[in-house]
PDB file of N, CA and C in Angstrom:
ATOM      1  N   UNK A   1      -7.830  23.502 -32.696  1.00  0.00           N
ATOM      2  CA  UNK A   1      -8.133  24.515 -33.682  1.00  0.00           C
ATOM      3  C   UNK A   1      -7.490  25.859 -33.319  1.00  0.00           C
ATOM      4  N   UNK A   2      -7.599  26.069 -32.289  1.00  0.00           N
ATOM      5  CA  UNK A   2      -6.759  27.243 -31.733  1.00  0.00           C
ATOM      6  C   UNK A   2      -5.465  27.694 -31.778  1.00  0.00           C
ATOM      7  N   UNK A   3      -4.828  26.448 -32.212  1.00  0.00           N
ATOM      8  CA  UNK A   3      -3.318  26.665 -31.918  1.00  0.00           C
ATOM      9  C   UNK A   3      -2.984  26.845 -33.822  1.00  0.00           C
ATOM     10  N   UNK A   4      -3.962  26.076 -34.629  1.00  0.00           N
ATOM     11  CA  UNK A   4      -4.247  26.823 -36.313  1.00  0.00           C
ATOM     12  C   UNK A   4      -4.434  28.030 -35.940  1.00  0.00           C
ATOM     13  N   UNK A   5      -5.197  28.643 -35.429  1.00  0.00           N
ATOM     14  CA  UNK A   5      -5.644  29.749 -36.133  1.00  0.00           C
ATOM     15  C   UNK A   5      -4.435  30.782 -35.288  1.00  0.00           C
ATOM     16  N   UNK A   6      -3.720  30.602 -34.515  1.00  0.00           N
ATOM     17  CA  UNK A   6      -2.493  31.469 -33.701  1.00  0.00           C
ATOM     18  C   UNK A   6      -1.507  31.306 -34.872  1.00  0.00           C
ATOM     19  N   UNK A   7      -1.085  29.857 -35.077  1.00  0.00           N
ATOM     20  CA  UNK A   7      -0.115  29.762 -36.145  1.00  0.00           C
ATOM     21  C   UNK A   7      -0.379  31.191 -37.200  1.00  0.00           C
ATOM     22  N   UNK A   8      -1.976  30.395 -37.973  1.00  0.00           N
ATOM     23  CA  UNK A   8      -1.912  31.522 -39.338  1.00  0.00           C
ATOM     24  C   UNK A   8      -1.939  33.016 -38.715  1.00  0.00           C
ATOM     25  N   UNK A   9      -2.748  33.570 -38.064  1.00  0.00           N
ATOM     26  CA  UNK A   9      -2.398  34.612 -37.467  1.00  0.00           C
ATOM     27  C   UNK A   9      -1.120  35.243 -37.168  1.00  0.00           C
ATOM     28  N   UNK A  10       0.139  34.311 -37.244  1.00  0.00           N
ATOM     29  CA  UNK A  10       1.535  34.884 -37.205  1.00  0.00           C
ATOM     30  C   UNK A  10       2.298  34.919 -38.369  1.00  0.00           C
ATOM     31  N   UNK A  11       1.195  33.664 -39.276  1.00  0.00           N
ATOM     32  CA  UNK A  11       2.318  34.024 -40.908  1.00  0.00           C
ATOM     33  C   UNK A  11       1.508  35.212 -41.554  1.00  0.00           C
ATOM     34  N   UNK A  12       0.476  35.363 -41.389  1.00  0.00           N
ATOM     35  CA  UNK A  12      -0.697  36.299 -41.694  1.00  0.00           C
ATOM     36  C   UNK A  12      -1.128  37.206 -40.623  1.00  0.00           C
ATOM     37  N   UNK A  13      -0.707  38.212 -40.658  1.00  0.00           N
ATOM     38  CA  UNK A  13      -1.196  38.937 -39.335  1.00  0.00           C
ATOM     39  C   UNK A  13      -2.289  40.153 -39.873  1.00  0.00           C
ATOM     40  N   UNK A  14      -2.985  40.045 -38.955  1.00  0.00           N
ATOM     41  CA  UNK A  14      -4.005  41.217 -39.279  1.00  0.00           C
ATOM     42  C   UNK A  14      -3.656  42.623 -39.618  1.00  0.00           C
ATOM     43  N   UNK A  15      -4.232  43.024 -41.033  1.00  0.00           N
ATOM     44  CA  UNK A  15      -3.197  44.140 -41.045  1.00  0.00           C
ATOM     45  C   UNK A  15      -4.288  45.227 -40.541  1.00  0.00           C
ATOM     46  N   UNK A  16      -5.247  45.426 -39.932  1.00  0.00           N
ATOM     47  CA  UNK A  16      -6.090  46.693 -39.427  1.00  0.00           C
ATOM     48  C   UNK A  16      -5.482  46.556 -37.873  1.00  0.00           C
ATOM     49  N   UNK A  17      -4.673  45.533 -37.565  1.00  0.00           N
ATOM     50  CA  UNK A  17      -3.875  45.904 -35.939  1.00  0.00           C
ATOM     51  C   UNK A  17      -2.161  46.497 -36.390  1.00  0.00           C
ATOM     52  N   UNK A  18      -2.339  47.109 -35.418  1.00  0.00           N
ATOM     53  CA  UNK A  18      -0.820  47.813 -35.044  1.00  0.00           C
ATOM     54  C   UNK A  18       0.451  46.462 -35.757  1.00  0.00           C
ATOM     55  N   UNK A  19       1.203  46.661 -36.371  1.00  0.00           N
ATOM     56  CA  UNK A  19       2.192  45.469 -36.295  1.00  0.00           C
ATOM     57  C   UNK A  19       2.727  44.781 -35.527  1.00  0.00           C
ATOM     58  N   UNK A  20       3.053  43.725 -35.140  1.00  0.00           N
ATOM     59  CA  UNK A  20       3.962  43.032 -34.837  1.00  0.00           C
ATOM     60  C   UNK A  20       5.439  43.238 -34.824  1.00  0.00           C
ATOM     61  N   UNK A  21       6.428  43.106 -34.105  1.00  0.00           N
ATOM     62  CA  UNK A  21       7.857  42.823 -34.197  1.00  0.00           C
ATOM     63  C   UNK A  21       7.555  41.478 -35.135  1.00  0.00           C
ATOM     64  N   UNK A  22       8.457  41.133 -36.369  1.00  0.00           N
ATOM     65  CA  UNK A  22       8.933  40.079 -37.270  1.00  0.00           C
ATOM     66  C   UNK A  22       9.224  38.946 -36.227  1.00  0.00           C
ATOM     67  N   UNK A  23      10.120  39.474 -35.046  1.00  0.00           N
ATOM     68  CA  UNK A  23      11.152  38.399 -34.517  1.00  0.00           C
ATOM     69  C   UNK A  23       9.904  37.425 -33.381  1.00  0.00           C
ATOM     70  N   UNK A  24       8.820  38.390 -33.144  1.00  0.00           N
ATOM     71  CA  UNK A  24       7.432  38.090 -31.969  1.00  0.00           C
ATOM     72  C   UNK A  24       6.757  37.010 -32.789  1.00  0.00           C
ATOM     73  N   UNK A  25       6.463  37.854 -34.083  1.00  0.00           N
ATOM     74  CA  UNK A  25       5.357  36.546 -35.157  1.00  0.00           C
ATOM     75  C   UNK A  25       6.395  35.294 -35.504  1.00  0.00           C
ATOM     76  N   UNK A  26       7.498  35.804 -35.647  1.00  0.00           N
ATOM     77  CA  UNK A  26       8.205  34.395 -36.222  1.00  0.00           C
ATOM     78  C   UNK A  26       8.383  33.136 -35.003  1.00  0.00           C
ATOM     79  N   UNK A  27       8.483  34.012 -33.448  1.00  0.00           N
ATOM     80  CA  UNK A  27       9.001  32.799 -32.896  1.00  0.00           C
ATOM     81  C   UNK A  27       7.498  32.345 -32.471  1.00  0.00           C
ATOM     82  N   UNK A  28       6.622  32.732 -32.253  1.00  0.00           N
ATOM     83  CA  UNK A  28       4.840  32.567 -32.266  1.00  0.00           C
ATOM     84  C   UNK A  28       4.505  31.328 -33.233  1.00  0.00           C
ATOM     85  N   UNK A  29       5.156  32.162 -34.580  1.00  0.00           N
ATOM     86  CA  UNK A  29       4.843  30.464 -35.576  1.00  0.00           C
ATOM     87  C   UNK A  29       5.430  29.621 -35.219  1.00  0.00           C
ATOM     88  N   UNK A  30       6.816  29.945 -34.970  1.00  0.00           N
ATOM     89  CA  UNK A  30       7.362  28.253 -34.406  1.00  0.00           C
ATOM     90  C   UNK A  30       6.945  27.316 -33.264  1.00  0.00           C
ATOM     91  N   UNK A  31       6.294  28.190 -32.262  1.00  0.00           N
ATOM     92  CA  UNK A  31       5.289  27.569 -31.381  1.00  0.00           C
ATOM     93  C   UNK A  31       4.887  27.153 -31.773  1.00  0.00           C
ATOM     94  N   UNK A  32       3.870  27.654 -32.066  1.00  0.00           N
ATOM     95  CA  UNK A  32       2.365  26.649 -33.076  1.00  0.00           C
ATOM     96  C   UNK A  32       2.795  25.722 -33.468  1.00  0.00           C
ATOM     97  N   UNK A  33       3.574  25.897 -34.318  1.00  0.00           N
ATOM     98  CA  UNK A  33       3.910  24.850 -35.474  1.00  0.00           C
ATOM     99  C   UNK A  33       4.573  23.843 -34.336  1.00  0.00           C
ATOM    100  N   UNK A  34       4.996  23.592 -33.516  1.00  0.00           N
ATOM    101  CA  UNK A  34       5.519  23.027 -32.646  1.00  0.00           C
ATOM    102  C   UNK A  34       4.332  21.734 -31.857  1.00  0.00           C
ATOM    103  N   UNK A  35       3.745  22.584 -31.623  1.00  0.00           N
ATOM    104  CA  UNK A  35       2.095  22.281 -31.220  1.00  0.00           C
ATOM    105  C   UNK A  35       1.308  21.751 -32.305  1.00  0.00           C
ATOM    106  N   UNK A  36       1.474  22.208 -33.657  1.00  0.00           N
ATOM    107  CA  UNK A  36       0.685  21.387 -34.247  1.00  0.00           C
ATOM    108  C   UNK A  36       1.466  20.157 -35.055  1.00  0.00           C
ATOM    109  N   UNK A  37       2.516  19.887 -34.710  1.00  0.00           N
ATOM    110  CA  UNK A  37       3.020  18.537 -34.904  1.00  0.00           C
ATOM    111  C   UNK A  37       3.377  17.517 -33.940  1.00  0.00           C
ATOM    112  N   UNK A  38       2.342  17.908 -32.534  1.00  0.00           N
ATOM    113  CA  UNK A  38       1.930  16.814 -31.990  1.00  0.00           C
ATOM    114  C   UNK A  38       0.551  16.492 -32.097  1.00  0.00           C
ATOM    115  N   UNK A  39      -0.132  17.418 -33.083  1.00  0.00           N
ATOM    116  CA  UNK A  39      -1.533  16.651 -33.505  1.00  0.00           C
ATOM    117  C   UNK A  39      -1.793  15.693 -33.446  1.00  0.00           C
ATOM    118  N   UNK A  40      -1.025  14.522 -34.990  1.00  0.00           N
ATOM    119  CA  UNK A  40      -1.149  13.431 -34.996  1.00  0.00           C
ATOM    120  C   UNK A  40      -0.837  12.665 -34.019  1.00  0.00           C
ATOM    121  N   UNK A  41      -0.230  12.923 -33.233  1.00  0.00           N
ATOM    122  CA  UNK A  41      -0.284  11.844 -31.604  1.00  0.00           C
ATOM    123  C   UNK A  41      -1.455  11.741 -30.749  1.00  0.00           C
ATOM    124  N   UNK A  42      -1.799  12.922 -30.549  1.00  0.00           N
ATOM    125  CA  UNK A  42      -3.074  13.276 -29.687  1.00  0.00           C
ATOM    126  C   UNK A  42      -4.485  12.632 -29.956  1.00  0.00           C
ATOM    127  N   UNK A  43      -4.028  12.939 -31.922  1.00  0.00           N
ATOM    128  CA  UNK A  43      -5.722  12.310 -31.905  1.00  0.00           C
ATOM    129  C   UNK A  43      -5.382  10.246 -32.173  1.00  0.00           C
ATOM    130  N   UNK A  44      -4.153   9.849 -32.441  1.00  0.00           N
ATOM    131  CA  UNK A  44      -3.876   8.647 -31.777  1.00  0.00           C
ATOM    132  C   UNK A  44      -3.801   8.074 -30.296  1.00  0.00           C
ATOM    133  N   UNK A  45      -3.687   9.291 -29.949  1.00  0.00           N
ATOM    134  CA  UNK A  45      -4.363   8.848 -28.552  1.00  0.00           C
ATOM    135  C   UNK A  45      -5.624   8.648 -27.947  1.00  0.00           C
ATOM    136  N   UNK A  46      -6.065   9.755 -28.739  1.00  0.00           N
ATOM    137  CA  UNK A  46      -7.813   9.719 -28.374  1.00  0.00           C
ATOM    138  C   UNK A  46      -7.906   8.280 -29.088  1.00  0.00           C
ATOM    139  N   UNK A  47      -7.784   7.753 -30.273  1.00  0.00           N
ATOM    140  CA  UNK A  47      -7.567   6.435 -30.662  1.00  0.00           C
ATOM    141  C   UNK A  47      -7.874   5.207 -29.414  1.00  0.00           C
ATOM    142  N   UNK A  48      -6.780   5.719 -28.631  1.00  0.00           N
ATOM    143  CA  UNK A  48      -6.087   4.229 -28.216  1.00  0.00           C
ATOM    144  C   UNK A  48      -6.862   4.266 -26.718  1.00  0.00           C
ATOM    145  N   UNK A  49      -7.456   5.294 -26.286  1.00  0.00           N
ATOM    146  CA  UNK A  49      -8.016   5.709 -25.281  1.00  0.00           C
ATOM    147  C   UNK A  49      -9.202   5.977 -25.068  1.00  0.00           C
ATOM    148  N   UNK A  50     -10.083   5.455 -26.495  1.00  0.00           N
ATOM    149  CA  UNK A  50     -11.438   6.068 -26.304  1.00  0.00           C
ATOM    150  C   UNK A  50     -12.106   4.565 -25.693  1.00  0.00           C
ATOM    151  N   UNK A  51     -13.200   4.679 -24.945  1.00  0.00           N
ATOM    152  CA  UNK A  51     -14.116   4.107 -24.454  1.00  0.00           C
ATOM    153  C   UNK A  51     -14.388   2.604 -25.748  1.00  0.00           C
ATOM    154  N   UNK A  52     -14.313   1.359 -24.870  1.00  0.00           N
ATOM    155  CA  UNK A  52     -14.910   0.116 -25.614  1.00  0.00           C
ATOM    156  C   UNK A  52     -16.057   0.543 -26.691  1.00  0.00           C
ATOM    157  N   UNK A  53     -16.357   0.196 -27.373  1.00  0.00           N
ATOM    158  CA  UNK A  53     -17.592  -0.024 -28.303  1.00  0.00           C
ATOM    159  C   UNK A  53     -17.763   1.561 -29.338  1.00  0.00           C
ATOM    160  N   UNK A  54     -16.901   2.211 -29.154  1.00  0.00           N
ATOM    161  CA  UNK A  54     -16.515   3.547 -29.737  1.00  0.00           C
ATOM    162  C   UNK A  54     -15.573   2.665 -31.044  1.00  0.00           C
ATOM    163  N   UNK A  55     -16.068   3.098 -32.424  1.00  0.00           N
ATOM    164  CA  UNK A  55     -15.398   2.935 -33.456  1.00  0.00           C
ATOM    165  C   UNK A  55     -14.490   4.150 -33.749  1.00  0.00           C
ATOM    166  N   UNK A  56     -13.271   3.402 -33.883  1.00  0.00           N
ATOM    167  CA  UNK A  56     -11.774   4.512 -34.211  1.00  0.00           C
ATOM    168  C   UNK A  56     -11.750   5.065 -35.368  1.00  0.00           C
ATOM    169  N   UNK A  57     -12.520   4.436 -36.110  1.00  0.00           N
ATOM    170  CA  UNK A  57     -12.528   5.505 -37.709  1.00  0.00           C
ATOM    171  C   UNK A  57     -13.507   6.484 -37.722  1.00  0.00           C
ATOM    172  N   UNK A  58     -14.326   6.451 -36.648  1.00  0.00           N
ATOM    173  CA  UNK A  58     -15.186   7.839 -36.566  1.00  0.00           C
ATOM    174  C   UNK A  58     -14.586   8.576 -35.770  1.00  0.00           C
ATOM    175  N   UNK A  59     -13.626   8.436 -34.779  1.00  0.00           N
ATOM    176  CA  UNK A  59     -13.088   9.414 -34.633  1.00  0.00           C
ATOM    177  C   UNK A  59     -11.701   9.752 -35.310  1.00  0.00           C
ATOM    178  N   UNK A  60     -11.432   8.501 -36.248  1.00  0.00           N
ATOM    179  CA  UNK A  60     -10.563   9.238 -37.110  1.00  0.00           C
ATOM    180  C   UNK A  60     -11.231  10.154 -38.146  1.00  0.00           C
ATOM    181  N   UNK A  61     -12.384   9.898 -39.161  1.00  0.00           N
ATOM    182  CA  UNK A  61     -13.347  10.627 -39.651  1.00  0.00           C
ATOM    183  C   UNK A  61     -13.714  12.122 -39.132  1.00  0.00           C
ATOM    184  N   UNK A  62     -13.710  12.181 -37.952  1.00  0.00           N
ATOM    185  CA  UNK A  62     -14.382  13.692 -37.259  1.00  0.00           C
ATOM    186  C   UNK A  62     -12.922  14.335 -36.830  1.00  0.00           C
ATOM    187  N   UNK A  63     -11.718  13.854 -36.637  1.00  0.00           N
ATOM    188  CA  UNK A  63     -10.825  15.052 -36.650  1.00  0.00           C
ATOM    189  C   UNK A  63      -9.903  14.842 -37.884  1.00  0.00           C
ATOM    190  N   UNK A  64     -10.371  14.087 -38.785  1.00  0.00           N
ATOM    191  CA  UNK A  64      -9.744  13.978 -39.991  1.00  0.00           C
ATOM    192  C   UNK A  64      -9.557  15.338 -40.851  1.00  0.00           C
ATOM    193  N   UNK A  65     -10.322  16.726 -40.898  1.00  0.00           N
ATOM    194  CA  UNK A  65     -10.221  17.710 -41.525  1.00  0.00           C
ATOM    195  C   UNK A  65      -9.440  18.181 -40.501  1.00  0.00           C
ATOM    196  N   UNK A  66      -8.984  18.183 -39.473  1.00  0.00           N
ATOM    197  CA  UNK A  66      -8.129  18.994 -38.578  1.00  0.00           C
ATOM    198  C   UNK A  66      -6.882  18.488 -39.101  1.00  0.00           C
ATOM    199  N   UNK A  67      -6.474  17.063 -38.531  1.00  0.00           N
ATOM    200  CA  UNK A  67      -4.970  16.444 -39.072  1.00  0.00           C
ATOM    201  C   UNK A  67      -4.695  17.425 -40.289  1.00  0.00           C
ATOM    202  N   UNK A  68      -5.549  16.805 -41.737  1.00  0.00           N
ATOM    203  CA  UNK A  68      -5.295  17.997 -42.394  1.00  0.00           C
ATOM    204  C   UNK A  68      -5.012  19.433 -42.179  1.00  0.00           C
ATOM    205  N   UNK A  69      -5.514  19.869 -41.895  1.00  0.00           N
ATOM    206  CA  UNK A  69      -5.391  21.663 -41.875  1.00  0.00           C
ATOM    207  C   UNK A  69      -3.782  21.541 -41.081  1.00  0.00           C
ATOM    208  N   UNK A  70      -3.213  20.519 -40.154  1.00  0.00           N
ATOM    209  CA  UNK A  70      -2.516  21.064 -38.968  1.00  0.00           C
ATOM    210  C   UNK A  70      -1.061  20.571 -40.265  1.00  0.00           C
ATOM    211  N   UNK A  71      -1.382  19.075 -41.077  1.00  0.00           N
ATOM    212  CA  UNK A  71      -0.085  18.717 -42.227  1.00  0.00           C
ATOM    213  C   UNK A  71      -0.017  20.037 -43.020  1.00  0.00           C
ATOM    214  N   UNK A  72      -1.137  20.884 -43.788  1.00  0.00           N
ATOM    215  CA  UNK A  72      -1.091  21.699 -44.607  1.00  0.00           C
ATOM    216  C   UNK A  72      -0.458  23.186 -43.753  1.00  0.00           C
ATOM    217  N   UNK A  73      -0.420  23.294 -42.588  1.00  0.00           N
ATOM    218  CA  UNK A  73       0.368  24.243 -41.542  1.00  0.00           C
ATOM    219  C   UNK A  73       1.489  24.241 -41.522  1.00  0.00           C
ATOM    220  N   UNK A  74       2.131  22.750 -41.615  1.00  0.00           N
ATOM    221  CA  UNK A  74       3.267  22.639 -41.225  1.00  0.00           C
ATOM    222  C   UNK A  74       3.790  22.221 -42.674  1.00  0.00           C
ATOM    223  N   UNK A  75       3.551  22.224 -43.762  1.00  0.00           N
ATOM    224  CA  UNK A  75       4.068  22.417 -44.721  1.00  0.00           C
ATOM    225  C   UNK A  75       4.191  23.553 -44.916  1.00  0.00           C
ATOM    226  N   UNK A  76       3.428  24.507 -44.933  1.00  0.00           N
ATOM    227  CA  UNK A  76       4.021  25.458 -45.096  1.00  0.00           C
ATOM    228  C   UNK A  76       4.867  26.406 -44.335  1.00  0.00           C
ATOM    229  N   UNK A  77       5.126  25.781 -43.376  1.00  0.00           N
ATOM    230  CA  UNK A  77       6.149  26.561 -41.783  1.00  0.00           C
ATOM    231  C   UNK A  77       7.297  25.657 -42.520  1.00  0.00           C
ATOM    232  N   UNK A  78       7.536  24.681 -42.929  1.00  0.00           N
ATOM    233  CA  UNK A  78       8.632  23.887 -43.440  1.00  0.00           C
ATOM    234  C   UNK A  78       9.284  24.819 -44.770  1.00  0.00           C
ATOM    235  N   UNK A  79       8.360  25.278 -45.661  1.00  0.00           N
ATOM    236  CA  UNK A  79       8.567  25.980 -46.526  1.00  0.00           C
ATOM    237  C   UNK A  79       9.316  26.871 -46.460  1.00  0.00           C
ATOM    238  N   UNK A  80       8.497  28.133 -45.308  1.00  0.00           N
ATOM    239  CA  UNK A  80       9.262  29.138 -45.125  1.00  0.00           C
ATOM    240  C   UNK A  80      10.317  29.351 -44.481  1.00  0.00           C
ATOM    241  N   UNK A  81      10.437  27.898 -43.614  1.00  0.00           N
ATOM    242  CA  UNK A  81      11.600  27.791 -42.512  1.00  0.00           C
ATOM    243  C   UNK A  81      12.939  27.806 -43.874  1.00  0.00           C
ATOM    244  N   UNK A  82      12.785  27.137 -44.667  1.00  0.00           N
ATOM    245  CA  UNK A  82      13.721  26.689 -45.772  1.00  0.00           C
ATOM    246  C   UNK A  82      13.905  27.622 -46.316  1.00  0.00           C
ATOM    247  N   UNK A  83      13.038  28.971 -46.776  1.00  0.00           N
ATOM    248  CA  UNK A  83      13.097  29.995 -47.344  1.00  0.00           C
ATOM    249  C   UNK A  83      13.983  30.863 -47.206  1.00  0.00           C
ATOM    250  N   UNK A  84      14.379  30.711 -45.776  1.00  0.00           N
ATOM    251  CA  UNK A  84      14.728  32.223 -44.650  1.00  0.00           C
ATOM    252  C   UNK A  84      16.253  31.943 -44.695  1.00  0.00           C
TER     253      UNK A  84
END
């Protein structure tokens, strides 16, 4: 969740703080965004790695709104990457 909320924080920056350098937030998002497209591996790993008798669709179920949020991130870092 952390590495969401750094992402939006660099396409969206707080405007009651001092600004940012453009070139600081932009390469910040590309981190993130970097980071959050190894999401879907991670939580396939937790998958492939969780404890016997642990059902995989509950933990696909419980970070299932994350995957989301991290595809809907990186669509739009794809967007603006294309934009620029």
């Amino acid at each position: 969740m952390e590495f969401l909320r750094q992402f939006w924080s660099a396409v969206h920056p707080d405007q009651s703080l001092p600004p940012a350098p453009k070139a600081q937030l932009a390469a910040r998002e590309e981190k993130m965004a970097g980071y959050l497209s190894k999401t879907q591996d991670k939580v396939l790993n937790l998958i492939q790695t969780a404890p016997q008798g642990v059902d995989p669709s509950r933990i696909e179920m419980a970070f299932g709104p994350t995957l989301a949020a991290a595809q809907r991130a990186l669509e739009v870092h794809r967007s603006r990457i294309g934009a620029k």
